[in-house]
C-alpha atoms as a PDB file:
ATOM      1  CA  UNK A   1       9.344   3.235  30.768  1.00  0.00           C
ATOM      2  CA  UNK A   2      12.602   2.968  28.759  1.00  0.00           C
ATOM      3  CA  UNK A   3      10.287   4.102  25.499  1.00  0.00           C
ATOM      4  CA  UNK A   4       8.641   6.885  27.029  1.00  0.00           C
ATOM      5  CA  UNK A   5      12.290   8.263  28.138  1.00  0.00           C
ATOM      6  CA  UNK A   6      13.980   7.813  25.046  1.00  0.00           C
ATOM      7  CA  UNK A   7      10.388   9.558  24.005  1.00  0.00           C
ATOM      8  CA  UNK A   8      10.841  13.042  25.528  1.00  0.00           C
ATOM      9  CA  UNK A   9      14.290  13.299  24.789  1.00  0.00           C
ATOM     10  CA  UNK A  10      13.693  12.847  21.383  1.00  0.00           C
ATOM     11  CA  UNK A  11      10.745  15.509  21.366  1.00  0.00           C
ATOM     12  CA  UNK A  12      12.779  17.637  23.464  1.00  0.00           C
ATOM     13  CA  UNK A  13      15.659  17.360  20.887  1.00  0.00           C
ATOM     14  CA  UNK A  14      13.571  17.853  17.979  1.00  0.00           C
ATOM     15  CA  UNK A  15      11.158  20.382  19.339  1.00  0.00           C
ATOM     16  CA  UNK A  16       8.171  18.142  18.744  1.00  0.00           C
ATOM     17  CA  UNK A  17       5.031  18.085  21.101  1.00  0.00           C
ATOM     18  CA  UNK A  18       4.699  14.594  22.874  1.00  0.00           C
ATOM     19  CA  UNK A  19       2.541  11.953  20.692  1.00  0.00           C
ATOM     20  CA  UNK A  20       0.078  10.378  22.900  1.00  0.00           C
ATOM     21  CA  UNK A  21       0.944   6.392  23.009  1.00  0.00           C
ATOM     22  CA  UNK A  22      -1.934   5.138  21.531  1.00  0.00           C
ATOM     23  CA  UNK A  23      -3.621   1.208  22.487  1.00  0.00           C
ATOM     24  CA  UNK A  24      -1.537  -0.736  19.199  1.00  0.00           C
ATOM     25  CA  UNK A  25       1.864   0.859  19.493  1.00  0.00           C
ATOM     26  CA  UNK A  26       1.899   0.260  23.449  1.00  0.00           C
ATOM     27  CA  UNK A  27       1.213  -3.358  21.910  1.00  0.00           C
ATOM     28  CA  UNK A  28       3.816  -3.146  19.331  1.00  0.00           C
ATOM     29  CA  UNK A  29       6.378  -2.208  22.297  1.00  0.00           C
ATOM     30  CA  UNK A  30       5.507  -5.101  24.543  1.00  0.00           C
ATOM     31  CA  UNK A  31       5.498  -7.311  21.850  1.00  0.00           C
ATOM     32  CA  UNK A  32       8.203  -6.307  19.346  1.00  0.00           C
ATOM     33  CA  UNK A  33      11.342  -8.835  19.618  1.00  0.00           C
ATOM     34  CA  UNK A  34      14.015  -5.345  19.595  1.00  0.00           C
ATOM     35  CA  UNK A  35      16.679  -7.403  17.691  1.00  0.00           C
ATOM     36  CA  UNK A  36      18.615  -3.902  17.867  1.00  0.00           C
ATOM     37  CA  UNK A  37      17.933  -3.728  21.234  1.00  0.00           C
ATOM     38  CA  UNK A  38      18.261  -0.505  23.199  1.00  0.00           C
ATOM     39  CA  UNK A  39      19.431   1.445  19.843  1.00  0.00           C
ATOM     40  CA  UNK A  40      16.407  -0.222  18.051  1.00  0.00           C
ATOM     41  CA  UNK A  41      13.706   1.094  20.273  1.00  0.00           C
ATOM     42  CA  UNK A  42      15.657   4.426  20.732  1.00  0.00           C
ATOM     43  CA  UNK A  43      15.422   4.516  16.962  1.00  0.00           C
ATOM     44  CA  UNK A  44      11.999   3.999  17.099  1.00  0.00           C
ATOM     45  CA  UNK A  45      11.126   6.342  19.796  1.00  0.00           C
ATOM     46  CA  UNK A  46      12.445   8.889  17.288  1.00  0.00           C
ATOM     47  CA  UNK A  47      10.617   8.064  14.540  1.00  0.00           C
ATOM     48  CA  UNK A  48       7.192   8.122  16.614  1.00  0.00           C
ATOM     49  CA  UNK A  49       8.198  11.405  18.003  1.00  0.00           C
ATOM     50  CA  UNK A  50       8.618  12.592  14.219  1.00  0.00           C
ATOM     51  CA  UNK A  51       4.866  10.989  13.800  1.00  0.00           C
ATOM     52  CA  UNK A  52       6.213   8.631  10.906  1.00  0.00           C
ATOM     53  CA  UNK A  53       4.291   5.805  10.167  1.00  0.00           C
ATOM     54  CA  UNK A  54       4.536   2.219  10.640  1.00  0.00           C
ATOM     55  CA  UNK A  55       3.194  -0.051   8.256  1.00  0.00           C
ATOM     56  CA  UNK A  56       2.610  -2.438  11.280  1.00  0.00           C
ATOM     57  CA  UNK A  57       0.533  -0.762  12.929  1.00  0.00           C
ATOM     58  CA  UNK A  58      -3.564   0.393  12.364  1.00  0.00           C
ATOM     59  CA  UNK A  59      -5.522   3.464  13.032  1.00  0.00           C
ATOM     60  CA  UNK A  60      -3.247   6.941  12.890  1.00  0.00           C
ATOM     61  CA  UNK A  61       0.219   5.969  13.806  1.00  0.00           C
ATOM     62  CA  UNK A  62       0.558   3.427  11.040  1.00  0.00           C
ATOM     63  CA  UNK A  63      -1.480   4.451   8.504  1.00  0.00           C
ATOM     64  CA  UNK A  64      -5.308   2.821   7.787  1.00  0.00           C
ATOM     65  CA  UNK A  65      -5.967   0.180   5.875  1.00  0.00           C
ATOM     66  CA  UNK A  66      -6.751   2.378   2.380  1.00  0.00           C
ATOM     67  CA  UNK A  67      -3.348   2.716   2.374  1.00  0.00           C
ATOM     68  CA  UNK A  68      -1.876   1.045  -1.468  1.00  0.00           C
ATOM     69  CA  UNK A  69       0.369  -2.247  -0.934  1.00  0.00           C
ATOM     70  CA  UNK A  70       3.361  -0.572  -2.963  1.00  0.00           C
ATOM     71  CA  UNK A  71       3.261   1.986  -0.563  1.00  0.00           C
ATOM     72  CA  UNK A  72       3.039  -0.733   2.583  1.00  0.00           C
ATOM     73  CA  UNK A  73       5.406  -2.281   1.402  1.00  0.00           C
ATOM     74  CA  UNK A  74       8.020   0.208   1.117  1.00  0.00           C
ATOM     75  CA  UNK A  75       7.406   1.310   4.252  1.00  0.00           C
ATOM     76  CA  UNK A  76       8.088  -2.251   5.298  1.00  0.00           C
ATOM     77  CA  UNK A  77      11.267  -2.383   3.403  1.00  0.00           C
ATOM     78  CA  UNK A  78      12.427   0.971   5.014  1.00  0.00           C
ATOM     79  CA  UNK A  79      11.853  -0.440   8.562  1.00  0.00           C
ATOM     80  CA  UNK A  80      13.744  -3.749   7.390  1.00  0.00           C
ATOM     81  CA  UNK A  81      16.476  -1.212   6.026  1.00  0.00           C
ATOM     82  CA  UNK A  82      16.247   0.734   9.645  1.00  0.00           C
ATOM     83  CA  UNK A  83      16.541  -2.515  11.779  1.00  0.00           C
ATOM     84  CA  UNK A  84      19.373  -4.441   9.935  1.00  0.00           C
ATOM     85  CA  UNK A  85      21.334  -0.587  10.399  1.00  0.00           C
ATOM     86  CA  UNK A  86      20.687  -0.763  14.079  1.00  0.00           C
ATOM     87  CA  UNK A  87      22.003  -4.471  14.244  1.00  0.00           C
ATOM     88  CA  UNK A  88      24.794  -4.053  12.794  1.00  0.00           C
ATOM     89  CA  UNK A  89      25.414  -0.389  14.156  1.00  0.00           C
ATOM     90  CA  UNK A  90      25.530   1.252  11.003  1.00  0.00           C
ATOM     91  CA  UNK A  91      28.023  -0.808   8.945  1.00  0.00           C
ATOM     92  CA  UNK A  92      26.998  -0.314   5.102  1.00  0.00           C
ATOM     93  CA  UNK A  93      28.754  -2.972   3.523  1.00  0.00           C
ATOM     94  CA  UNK A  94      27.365  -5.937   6.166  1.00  0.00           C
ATOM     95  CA  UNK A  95      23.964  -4.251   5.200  1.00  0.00           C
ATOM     96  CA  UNK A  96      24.337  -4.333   1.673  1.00  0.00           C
ATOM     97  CA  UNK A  97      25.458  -8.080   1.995  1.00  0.00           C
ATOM     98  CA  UNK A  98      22.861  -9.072   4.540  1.00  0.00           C
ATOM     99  CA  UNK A  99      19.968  -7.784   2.865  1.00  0.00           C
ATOM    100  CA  UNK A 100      21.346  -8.540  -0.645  1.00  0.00           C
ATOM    101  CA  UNK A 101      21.478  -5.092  -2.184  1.00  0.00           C
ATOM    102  CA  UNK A 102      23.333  -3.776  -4.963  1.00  0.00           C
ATOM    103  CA  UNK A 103      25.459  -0.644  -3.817  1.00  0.00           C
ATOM    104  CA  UNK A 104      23.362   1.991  -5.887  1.00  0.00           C
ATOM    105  CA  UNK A 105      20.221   0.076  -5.011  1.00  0.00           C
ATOM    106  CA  UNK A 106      21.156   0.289  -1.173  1.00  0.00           C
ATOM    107  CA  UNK A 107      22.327   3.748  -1.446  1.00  0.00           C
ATOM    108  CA  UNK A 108      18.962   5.120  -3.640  1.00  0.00           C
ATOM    109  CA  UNK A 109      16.436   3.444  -0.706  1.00  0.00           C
ATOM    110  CA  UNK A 110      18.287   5.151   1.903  1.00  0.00           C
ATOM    111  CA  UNK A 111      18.117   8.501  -0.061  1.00  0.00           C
ATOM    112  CA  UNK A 112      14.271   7.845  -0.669  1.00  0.00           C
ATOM    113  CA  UNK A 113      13.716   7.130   3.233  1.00  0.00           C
ATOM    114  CA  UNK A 114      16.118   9.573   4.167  1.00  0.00           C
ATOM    115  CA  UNK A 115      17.610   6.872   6.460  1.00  0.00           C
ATOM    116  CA  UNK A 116      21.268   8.529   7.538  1.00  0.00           C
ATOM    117  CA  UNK A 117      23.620   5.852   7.958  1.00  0.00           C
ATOM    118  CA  UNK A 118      25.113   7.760  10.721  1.00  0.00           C
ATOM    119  CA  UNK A 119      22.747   7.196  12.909  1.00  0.00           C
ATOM    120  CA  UNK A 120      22.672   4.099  13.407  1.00  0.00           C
ATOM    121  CA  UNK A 121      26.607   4.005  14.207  1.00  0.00           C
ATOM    122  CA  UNK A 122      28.305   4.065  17.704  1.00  0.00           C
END
């Protein structure tokens, strides 16, 4: 229920249709830890509402399985990027030191993602 809010506010906000919650992403929410919590699914509603795709999931919202392991696995890494943001509410040096980065190499996968750092701050 929580989702689905978080859902139409974020289509409402971004002038997006609502996406149809399909059978694995219904999964993903019941069985996703949310580390980040209320700000991490929030964040995620967002990004389903922009119909970006999650290397976790099959069929349409995450992509199908023809899809080339570089490219899975930056999507991977850009979700890792997303949730360590949310958990540590947007603080870019504890990112940089938690996930080991070099400041330019931090900086160009956020750039390439077009993760905003912002975002994930109070």
């Amino acid at each position: 229920m929580l989702f689905q809010h978080f859902l139409i506010n974020a289509c409402a906000r971004l002038r997006r249709p609502i996406p149809k919650i399909s059978v694995p992403v219904h999964e993903y929410l019941l069985h996703h830890a949310w580390p980040g919590n209320v700000r991490e699914l929030e964040h995620y509603a967002d990004r389903f509402a922009l119909g970006l795709e999650d290397a976790r999931l099959p069929g349409p919202a995450g992509g199908d399985d023809s899809q080339a392991l570089a490219d899975r696995v930056e999507a991977y890494g850009a979700e890792i990027i997303r949730e360590t943001l949310s958990l540590i509410h947007g603080d870019a040096k504890a990112a940089m030191e938690k996930l080991k980065l070099a400041r330019k190499t931090f900086y160009d996968k956020l750039a390439r993602h077009r993760i905003r750092i912002d975002d994930f701050r109070k």
